[in-house]
PDB file of N, CA and C in Angstrom:
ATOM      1  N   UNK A   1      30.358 -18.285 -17.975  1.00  0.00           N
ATOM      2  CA  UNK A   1      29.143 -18.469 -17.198  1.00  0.00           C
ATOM      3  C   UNK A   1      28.059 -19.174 -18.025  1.00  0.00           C
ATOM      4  N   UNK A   2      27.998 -19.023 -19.576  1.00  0.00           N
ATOM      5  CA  UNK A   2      26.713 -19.459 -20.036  1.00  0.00           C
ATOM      6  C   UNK A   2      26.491 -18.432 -21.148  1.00  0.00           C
ATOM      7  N   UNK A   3      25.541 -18.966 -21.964  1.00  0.00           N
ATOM      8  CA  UNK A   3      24.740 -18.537 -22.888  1.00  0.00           C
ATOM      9  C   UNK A   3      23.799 -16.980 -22.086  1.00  0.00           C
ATOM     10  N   UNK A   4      23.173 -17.361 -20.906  1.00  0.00           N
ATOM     11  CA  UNK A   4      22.283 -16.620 -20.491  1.00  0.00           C
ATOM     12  C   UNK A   4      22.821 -15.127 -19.864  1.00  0.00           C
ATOM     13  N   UNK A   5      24.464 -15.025 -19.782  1.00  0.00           N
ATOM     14  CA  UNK A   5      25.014 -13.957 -19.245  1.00  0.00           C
ATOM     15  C   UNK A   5      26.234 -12.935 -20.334  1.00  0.00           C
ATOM     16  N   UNK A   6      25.385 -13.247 -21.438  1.00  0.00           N
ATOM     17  CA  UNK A   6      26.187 -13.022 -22.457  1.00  0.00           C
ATOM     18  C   UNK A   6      25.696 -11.538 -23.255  1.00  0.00           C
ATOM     19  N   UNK A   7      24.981 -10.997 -21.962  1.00  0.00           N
ATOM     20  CA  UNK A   7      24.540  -9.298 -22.476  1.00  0.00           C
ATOM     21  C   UNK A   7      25.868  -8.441 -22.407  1.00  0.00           C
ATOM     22  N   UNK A   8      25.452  -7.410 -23.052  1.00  0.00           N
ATOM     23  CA  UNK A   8      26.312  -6.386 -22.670  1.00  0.00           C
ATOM     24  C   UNK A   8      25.492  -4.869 -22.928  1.00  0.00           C
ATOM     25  N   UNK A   9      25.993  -3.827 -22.287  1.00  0.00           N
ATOM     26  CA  UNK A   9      25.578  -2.926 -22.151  1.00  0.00           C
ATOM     27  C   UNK A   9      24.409  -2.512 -23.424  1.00  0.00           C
ATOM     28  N   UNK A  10      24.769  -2.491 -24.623  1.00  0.00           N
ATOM     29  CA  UNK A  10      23.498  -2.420 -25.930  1.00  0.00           C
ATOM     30  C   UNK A  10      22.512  -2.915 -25.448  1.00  0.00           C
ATOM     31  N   UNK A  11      22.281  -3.973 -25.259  1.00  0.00           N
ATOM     32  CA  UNK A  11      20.619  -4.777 -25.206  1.00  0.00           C
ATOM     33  C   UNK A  11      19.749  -4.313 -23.924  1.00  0.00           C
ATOM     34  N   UNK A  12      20.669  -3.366 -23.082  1.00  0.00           N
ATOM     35  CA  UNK A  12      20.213  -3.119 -21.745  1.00  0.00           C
ATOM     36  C   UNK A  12      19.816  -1.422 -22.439  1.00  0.00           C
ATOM     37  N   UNK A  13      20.366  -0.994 -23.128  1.00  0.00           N
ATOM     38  CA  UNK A  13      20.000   0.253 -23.567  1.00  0.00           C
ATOM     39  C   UNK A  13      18.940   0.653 -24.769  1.00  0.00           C
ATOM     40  N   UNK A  14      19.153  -0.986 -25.326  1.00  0.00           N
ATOM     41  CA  UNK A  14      17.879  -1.095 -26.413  1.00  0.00           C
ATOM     42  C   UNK A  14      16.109  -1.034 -25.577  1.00  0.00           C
ATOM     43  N   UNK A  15      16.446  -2.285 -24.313  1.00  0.00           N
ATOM     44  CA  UNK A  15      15.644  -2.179 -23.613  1.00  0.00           C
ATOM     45  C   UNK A  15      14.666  -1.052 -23.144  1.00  0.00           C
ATOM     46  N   UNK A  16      15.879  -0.492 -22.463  1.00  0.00           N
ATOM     47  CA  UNK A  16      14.885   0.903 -21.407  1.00  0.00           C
ATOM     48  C   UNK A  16      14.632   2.079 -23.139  1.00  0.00           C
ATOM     49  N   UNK A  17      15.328   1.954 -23.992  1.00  0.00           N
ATOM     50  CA  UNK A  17      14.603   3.097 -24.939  1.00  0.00           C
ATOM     51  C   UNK A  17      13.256   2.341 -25.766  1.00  0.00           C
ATOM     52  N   UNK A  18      13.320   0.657 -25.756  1.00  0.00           N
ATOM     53  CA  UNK A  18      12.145   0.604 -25.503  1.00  0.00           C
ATOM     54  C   UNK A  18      10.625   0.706 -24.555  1.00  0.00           C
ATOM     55  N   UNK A  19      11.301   0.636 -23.350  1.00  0.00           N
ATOM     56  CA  UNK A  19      10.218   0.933 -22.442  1.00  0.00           C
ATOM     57  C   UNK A  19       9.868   2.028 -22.236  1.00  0.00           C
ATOM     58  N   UNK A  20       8.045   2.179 -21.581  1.00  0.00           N
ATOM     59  CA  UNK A  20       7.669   3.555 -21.442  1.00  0.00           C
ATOM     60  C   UNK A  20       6.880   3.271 -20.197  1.00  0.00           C
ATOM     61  N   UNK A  21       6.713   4.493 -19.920  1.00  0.00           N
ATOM     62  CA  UNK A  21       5.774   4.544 -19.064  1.00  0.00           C
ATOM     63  C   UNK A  21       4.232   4.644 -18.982  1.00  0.00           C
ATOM     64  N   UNK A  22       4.043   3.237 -18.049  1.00  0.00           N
ATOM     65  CA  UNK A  22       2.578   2.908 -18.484  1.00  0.00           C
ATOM     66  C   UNK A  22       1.142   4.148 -18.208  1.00  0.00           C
ATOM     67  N   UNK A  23       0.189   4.031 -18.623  1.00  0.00           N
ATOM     68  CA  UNK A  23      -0.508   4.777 -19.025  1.00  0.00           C
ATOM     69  C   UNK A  23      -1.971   4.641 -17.415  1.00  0.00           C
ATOM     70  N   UNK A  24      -2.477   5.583 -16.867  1.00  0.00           N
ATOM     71  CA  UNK A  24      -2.903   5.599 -15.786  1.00  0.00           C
ATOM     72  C   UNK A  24      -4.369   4.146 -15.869  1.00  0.00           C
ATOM     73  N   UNK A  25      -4.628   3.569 -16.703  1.00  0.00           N
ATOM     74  CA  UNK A  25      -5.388   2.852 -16.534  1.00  0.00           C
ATOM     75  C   UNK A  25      -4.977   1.246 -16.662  1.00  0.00           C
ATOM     76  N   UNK A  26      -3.721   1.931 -17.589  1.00  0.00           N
ATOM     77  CA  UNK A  26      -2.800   0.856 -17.465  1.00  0.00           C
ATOM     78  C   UNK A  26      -2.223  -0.046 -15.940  1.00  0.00           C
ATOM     79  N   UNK A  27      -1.764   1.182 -15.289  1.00  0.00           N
ATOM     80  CA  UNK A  27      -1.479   1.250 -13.494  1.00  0.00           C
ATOM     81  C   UNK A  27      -2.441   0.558 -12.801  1.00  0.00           C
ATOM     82  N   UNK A  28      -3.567   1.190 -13.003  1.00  0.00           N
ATOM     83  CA  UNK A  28      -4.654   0.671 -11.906  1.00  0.00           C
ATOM     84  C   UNK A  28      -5.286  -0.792 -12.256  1.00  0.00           C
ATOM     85  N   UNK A  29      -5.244  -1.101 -13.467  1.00  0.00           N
ATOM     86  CA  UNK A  29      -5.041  -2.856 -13.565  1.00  0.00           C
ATOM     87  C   UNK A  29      -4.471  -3.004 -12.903  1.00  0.00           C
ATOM     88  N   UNK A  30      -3.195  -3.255 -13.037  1.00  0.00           N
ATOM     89  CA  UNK A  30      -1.790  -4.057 -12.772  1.00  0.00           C
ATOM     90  C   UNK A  30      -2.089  -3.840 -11.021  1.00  0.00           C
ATOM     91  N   UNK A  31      -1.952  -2.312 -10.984  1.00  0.00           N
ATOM     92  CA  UNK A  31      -2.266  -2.732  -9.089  1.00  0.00           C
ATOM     93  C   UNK A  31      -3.789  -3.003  -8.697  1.00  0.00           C
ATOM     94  N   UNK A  32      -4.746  -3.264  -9.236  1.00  0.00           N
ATOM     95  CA  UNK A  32      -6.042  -4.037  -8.914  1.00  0.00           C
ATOM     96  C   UNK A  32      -5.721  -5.175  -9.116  1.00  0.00           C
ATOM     97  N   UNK A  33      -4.860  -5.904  -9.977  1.00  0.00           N
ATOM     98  CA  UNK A  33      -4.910  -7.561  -9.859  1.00  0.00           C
ATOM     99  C   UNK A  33      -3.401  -8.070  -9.024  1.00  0.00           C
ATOM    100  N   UNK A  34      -2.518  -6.955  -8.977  1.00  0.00           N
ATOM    101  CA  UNK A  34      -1.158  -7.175  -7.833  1.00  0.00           C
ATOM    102  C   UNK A  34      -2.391  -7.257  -6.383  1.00  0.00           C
ATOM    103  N   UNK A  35      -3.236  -6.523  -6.305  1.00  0.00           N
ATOM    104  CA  UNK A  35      -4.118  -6.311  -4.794  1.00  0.00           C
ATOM    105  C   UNK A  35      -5.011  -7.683  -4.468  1.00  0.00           C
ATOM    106  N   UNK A  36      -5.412  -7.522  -5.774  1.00  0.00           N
ATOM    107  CA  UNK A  36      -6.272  -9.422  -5.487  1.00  0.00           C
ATOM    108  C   UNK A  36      -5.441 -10.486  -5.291  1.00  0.00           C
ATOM    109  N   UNK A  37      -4.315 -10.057  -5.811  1.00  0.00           N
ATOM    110  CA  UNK A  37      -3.837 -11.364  -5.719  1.00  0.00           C
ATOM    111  C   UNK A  37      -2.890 -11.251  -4.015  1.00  0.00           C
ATOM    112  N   UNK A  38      -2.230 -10.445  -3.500  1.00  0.00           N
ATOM    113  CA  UNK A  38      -1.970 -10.127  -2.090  1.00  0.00           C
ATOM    114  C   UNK A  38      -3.309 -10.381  -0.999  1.00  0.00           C
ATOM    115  N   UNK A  39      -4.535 -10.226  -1.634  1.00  0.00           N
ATOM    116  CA  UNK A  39      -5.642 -10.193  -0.464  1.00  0.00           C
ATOM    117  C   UNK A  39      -6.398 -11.966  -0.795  1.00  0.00           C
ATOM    118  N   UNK A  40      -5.321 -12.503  -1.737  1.00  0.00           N
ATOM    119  CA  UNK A  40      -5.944 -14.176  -2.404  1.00  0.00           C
ATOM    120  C   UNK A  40      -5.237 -14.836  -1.311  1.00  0.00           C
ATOM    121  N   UNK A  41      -3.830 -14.476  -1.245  1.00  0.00           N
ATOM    122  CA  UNK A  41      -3.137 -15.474  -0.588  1.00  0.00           C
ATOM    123  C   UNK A  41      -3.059 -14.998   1.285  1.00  0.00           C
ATOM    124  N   UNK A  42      -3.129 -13.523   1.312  1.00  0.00           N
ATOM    125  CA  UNK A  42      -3.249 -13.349   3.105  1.00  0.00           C
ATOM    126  C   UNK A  42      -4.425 -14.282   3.213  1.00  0.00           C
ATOM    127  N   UNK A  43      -5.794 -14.174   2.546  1.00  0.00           N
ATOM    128  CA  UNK A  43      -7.234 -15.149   2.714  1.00  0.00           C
ATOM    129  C   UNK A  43      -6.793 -16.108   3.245  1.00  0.00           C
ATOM    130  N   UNK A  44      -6.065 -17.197   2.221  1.00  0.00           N
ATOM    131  CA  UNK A  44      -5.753 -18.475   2.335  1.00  0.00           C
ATOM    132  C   UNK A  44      -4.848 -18.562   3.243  1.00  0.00           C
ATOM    133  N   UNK A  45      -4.098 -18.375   3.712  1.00  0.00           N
ATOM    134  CA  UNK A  45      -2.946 -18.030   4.691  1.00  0.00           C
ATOM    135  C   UNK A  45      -3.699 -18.201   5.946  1.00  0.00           C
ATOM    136  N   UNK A  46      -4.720 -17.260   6.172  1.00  0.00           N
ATOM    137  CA  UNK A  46      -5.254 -16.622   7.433  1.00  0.00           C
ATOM    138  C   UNK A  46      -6.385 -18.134   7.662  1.00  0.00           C
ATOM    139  N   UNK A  47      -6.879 -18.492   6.943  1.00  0.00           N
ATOM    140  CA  UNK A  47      -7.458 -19.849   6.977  1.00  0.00           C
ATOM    141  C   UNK A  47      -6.839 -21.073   7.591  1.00  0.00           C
ATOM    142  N   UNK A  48      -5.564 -21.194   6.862  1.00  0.00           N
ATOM    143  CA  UNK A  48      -4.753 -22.420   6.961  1.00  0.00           C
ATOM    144  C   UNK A  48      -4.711 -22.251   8.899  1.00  0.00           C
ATOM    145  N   UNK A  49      -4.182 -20.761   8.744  1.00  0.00           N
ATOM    146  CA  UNK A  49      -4.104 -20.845  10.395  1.00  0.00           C
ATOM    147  C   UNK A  49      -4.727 -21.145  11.224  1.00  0.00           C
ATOM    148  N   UNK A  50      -6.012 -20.663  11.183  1.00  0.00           N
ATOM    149  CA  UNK A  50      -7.207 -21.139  11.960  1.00  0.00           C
ATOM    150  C   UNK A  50      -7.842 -22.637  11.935  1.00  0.00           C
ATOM    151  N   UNK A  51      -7.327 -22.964  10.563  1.00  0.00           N
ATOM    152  CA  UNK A  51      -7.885 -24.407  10.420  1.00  0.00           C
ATOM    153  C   UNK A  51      -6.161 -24.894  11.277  1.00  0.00           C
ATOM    154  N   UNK A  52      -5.350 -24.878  11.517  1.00  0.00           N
ATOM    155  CA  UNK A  52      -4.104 -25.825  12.132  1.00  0.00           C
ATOM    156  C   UNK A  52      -4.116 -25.358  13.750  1.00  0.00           C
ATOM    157  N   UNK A  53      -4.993 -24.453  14.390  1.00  0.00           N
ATOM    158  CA  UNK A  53      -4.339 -23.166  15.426  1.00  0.00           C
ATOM    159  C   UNK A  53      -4.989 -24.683  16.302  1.00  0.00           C
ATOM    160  N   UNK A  54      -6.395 -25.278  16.393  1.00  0.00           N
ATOM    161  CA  UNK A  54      -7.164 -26.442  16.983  1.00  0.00           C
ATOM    162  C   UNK A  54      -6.280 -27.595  17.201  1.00  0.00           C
ATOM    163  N   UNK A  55      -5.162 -28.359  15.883  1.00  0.00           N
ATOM    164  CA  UNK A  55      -4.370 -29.151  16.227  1.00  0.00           C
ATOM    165  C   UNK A  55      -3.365 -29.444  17.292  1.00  0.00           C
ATOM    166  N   UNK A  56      -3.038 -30.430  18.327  1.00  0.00           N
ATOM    167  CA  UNK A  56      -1.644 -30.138  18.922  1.00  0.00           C
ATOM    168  C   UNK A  56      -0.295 -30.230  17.629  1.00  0.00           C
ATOM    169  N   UNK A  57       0.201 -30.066  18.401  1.00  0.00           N
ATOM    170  CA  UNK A  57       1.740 -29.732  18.017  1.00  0.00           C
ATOM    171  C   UNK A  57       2.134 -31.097  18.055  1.00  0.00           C
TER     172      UNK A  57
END
């Protein structure tokens, strides 16, 4: 397959005993800027529509 599929089970176990679980202020970043960025693009979205809804087809 490639260079890029050349894991094996170790590096997947090195992984998760490196990862932790993030820390509660940590969270509420990540989902305050996951939220801006979901309420960036419905914005723009909801625009485009209204600006094309006037055009014919």
């Amino acid at each position: 397959m490639g260079k890029y599929f050349n894991l094996n089970v170790n590096d997947y176990i090195r992984v998760l005993k490196l990862a932790r679980t993030p820390t509660w202020d940590e969270f509420k970043q990540v989902a305050l800027i996951a939220g801006a960025g979901v309420i960036l693009v419905g914005t723009i979205g909801f625009l485009l529509f209204i600006i094309m809804r006037p055009l014919p087809p």
